[in-house]
Protein backbone atom coordinates (compact mmCIF):
# COMPACT_ATOMS: atom_id res chain seq x y z
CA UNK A 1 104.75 68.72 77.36
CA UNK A 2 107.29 67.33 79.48
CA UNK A 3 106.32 64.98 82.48
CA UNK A 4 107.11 67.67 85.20
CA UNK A 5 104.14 70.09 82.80
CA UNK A 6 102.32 67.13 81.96
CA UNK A 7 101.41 65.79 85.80
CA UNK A 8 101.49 69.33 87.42
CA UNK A 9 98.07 68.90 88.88
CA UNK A 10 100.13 66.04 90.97
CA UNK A 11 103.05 67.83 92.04
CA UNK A 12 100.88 70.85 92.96
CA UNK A 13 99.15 68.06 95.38
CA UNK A 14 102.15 67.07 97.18
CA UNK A 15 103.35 70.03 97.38
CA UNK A 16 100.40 71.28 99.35
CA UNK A 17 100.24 68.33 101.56
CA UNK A 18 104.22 68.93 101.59
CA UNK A 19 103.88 72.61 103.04
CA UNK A 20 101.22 71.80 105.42
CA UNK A 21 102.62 68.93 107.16
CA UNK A 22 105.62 70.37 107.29
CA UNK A 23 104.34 73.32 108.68
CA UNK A 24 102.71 71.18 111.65
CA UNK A 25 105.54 69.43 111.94
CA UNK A 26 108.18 72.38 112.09
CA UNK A 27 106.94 75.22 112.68
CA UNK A 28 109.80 77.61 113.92
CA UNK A 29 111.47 76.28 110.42
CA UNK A 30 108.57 78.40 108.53
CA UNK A 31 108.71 81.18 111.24
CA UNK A 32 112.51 82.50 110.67
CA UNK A 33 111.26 81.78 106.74
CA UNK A 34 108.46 84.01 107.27
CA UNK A 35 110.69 87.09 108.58
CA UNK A 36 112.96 87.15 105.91
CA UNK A 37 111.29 90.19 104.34
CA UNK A 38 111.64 93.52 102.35
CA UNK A 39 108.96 95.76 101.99
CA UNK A 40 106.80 92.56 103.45
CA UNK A 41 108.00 90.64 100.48
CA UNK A 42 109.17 87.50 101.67
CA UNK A 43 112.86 86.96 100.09
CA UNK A 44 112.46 83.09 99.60
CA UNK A 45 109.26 83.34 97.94
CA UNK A 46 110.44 85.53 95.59
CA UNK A 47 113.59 83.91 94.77
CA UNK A 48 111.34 80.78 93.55
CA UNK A 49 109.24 82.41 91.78
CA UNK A 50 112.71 84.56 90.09
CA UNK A 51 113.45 81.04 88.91
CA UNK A 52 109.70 80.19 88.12
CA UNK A 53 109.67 83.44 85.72
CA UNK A 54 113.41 83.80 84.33
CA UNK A 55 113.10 80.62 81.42
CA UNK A 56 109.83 82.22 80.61
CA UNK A 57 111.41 85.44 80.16
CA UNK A 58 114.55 83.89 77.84
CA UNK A 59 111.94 83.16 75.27
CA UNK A 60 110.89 86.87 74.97
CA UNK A 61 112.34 88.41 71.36
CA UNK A 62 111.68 91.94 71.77
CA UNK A 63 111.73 92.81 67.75
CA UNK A 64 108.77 90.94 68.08
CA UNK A 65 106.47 93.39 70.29
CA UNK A 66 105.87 95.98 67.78
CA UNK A 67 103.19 93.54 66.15
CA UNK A 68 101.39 93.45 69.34
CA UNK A 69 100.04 96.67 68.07
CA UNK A 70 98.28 95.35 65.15
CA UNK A 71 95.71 93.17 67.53
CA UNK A 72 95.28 95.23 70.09
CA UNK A 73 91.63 93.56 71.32
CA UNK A 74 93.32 90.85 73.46
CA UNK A 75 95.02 93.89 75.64
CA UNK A 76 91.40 94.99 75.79
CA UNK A 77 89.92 92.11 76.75
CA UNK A 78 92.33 91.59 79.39
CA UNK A 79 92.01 95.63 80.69
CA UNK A 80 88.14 95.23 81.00
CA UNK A 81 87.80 92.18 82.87
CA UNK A 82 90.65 92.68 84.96
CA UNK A 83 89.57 96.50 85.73
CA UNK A 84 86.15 96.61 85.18
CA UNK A 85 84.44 93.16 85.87
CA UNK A 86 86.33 90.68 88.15
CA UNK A 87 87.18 93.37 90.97
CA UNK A 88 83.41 94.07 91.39
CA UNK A 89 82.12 90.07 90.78
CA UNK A 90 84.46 89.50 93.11
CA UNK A 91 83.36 91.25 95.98
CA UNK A 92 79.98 90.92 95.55
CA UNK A 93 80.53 87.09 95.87
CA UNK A 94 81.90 87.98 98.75
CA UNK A 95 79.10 89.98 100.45
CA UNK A 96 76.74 87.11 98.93
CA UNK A 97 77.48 84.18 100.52
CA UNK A 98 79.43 85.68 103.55
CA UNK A 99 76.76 88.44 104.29
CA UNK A 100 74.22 86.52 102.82
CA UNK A 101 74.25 82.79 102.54
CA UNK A 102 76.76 81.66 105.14
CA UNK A 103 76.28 84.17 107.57
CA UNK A 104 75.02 81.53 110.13
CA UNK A 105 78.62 79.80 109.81
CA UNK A 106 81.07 82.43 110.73
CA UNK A 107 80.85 85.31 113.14
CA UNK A 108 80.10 88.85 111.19
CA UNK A 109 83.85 89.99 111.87
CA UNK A 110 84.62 86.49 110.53
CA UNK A 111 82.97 87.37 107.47
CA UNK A 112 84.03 90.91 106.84
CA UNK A 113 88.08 89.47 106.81
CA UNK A 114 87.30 87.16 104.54
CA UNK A 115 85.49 89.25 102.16
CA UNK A 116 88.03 91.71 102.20
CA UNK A 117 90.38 88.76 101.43
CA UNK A 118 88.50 88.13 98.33
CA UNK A 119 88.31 91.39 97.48
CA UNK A 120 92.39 91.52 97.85
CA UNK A 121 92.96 88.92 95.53
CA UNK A 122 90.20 90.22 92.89
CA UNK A 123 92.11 93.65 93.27
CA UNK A 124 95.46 91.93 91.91
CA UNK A 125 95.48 90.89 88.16
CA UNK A 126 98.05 87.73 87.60
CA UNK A 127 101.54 89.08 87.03
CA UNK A 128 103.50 85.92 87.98
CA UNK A 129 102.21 83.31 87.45
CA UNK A 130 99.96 83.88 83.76
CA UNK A 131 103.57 83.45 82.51
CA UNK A 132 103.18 79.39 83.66
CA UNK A 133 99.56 79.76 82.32
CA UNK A 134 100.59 81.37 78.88
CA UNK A 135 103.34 78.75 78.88
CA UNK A 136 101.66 75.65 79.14
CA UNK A 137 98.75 77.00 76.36
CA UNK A 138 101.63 78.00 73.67
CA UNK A 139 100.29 81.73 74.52
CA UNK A 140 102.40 84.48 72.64
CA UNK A 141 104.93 85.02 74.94
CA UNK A 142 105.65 88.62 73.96
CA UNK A 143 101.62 89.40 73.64
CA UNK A 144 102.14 88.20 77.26
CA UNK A 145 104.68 90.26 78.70
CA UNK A 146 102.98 93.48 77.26
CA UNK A 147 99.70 92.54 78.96
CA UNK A 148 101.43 91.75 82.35
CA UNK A 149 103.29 95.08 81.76
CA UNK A 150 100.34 97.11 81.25
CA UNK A 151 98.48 95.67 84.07
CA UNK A 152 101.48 96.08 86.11
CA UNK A 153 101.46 100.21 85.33
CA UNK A 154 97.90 100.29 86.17
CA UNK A 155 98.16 98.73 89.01
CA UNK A 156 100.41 101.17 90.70
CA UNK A 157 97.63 103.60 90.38
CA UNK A 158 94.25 101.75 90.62
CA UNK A 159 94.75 99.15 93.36
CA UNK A 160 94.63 101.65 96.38
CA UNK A 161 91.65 103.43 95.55
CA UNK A 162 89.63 100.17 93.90
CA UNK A 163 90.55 98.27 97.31
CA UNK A 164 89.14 101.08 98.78
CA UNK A 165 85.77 101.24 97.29
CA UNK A 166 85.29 97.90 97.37
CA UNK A 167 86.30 97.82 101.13
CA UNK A 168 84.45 100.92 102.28
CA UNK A 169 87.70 102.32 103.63
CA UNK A 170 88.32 105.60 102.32
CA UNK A 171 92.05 105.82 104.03
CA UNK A 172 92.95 102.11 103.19
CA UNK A 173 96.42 101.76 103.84
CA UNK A 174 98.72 99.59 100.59
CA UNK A 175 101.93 99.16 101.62
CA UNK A 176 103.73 100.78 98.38
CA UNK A 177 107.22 99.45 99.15
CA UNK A 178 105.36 95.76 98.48
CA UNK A 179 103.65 96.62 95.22
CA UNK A 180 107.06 98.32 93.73
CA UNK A 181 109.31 95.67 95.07
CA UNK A 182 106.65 92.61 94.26
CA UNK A 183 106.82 94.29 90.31
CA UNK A 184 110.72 94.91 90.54
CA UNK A 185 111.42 91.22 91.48
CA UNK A 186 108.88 88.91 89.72
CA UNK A 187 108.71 91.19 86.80
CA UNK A 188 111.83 93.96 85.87
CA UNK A 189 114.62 91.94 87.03
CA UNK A 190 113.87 87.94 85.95
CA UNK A 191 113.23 90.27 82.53
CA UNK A 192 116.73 92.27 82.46
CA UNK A 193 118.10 88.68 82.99
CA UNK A 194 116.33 87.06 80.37
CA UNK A 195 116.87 89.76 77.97
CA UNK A 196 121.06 89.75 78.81
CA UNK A 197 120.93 86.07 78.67
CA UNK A 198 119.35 86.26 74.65
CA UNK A 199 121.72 88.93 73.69
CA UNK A 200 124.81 86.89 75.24
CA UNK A 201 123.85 83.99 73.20
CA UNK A 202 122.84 86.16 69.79
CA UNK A 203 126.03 88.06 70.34
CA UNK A 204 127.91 84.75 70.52
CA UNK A 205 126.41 83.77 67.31
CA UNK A 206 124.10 81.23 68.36
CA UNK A 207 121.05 80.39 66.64
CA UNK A 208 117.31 79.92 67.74
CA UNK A 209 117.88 76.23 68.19
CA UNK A 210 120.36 76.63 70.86
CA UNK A 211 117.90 78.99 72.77
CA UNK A 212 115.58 76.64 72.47
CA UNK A 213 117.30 74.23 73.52
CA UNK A 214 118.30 76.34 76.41
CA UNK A 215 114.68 76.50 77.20
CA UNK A 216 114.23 72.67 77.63
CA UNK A 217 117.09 72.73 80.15
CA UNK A 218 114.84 75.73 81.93
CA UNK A 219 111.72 74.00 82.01
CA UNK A 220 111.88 72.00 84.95
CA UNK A 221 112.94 74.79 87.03
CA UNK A 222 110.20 76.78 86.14
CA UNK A 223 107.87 73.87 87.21
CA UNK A 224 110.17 73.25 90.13
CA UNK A 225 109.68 77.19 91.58
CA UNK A 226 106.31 77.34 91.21
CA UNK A 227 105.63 73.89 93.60
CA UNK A 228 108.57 75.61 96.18
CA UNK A 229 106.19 78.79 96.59
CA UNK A 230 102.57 76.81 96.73
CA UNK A 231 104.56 74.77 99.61
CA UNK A 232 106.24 77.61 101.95
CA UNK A 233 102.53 79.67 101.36
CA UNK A 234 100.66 76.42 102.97
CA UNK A 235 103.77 76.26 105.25
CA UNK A 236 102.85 79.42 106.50
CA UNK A 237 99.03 78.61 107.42
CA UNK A 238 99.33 75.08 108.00
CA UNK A 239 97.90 75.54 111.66
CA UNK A 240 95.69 77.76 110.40
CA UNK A 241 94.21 75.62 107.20
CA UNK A 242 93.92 72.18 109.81
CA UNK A 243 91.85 73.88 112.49
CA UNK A 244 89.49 75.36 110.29
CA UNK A 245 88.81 72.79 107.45
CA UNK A 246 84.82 73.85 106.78
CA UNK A 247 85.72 77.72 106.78
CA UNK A 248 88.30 76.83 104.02
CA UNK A 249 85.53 75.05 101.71
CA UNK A 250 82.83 78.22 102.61
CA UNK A 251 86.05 80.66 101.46
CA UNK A 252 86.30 78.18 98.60
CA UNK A 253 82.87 77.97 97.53
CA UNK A 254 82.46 81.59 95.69
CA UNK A 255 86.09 81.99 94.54
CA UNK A 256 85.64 78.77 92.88
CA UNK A 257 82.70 80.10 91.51
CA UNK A 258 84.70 83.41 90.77
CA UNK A 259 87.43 81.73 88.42
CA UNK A 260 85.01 79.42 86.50
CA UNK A 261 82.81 82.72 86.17
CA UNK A 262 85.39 85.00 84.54
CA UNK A 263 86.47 82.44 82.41
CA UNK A 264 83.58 82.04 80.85
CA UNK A 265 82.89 85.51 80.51
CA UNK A 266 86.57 86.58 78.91
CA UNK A 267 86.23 83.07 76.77
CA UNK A 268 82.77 83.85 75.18
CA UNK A 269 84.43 87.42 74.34
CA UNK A 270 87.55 86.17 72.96
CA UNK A 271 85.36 84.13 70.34
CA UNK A 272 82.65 86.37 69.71
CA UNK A 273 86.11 89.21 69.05
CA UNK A 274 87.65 86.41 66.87
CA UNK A 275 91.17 86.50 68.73
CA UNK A 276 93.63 83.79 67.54
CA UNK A 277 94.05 80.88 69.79
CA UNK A 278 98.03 81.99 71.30
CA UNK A 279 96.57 85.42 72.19
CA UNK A 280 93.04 84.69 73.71
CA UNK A 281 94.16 81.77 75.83
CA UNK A 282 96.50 84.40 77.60
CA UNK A 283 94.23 87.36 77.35
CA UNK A 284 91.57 84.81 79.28
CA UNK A 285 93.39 83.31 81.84
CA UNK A 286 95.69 86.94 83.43
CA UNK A 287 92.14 87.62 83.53
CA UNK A 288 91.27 84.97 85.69
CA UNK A 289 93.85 84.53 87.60
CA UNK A 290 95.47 86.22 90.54
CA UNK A 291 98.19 88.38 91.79
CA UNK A 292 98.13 86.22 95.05
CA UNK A 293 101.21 86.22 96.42
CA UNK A 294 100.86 90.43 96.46
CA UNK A 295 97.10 89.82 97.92
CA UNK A 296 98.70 87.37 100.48
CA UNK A 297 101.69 90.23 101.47
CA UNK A 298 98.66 93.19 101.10
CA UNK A 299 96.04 90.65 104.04
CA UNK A 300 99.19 90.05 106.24
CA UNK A 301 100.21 93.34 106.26
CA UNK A 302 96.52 95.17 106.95
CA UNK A 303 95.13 92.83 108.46
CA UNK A 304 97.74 90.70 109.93
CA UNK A 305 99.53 86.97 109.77
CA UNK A 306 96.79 84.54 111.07
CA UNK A 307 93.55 87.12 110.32
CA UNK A 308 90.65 85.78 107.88
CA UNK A 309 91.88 88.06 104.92
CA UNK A 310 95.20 86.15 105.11
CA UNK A 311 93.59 83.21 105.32
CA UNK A 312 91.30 83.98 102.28
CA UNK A 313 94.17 85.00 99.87
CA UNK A 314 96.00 81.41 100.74
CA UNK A 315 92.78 79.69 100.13
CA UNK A 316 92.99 81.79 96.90
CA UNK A 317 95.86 79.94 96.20
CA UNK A 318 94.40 76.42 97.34
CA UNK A 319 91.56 76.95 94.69
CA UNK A 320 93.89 78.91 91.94
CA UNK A 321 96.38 76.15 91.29
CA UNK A 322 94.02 73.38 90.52
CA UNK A 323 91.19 74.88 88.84
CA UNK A 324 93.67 77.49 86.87
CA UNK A 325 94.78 73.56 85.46
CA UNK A 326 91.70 72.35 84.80
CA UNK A 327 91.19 76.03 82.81
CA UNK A 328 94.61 75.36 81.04
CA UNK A 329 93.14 72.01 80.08
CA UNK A 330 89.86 73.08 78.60
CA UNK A 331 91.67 76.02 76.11
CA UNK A 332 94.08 73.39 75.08
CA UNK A 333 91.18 70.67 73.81
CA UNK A 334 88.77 73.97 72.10
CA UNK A 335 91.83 75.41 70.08
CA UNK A 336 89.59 74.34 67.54
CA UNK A 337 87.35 76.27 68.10
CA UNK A 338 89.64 79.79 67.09
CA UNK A 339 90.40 80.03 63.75
């Protein structure tokens, strides 16, 4: 790995402490940034994460995909814990601690916002950024995209009605435009670019070395959009995240517990299955990992900008970044352990 993958953990640091003194500091700066939106999709933050996703998507050879069909328990894998498990862990992690043990610590409408925070971000598999994830684990890129495309189509259908139940709101209102425009911009159209950009260069008779090399060129933006959105999303709830330090470590308390949970769970699977290494480190960590910058749009628009459930899918992203590292870390050293 390069030294921008290599020291990530660090950047992801300053860029935190970046976005929220920043945000102290100037606030009306991350206000007009804030109302740049479609569909509440913030434009900026999508932009960086366009250029976060497009050198991921270059590396994508589409002849490739049909063999995805021969090993189909990784998709599986993925489909069960992000559908059937981590939704449901999720939320009752929530009602645990927040209903349960830390109920003396935050009032009980407190409580319900930031359990339906969690329950937001357990609600949204990864679609952005498992591509990082996958990336930095030498995951099958193309094994990838079809698992972030099929969690993508379900999606659409399921996350309404499973935020529901696990709400208690039977008339839960998603804003669609966000889910269609969140998939059309971090998913169909850094794709379409990545796919015209490989056919330019096959078309021009260029080889797999100068894609690759292509790719190295790439790399640093990748890194470079991903630090650009973790620092306008602590922007945002700088304010927020200084006047309530101890309700950020109670929110952070269970979803650490969350991630670390899953993992082990979808890990012990992959082995047991026999998966190869590139397609259960992948398969593992989309389910792990969230879909937070839809959870953050989904809190802000329900519940609104500076409400608990926003707050909760931020923290999401507080406790994602690092920990999602430390996972990245611990399938790199037990590739050993996949035959």
């Amino acid at each position: 790995m390069g030294i921008f993958e290599r020291y990530l953990s660090v950047w992801v640091a300053i860029s935190i402490a970046a976005g929220v003194s920043l945000g102290v500091i100037y606030p009306p700066f991350f206000e007009a940034i804030a109302e740049l939106e479609v569909a509440h999709v913030n434009i900026v933050v999508a932009i960086f994460i366009w250029v976060m996703i497009y050198p991921m998507m270059v590396q994508i050879d589409f002849s490739t995909i049909k063999e995805v069909g021969k090993n189909p328990q990784g998709l599986v894998l993925t489909l069960v814990i992000n559908w059937l498990i981590k939704p449901f862990s999720m939320a009752a992690l929530g009602w645990l601690f927040f209903e349960g043990l830390f109920a003396d610590f935050v009032s009980p409408e407190t409580a319900q916002e930031y359990i339906a925070g969690m329950i937001l971000l357990g609600v949204a598999p990864c679609t952005a950024m498992v591509f990082v994830w996958s990336q930095l684990t030498k995951g099958d890129a193309n094994y990838t995209l079809v698992q972030v495309s099929v969690n993508d189509i379900i999606m659409i259908f399921a996350f309404a009605p499973l935020a529901g139940l696990l709400l208690g709101v039977s008339d839960i209102h998603v804003p669609w435009g966000t889910l269609f425009t969140s998939v059309v911009l971090y998913v169909l159209l850094p794709l379409i670019a990545g796919i015209l950009t490989r056919k330019h260069l096959n078309a021009s008779g260029r080889d797999e070395t100068t894609i690759t090399t292509l790719l190295e060129k790439l790399k640093p933006f990748s890194v470079i959009g991903l630090l650009a959105t973790v620092m306008l999303l602590f922007g945002f709830q700088a304010n927020t995240i200084l006047e309530q330090p101890l309700n950020i470590l109670l929110i952070a308390i269970p979803l650490v517990i969350q991630t670390y949970g899953i993992f082990i769970i979808a890990y012990f699977i992959a082995l047991k299955i026999k998966l190869k290494h590139n397609i259960a480190a992948p398969s593992c960590l989309i389910g792990t990992s969230n879909f937070f910058e839809l959870a953050v749009a989904v809190a802000i628009s329900l519940f609104g900008l500076h409400s608990g459930a926003a707050l909760a899918t931020v923290v999401g992203v507080l406790v994602e970044v690092p920990v999602m590292l430390s996972l990245v870390a611990i399938v790199n050293r037990t590739k050993h352990w996949f035959n």
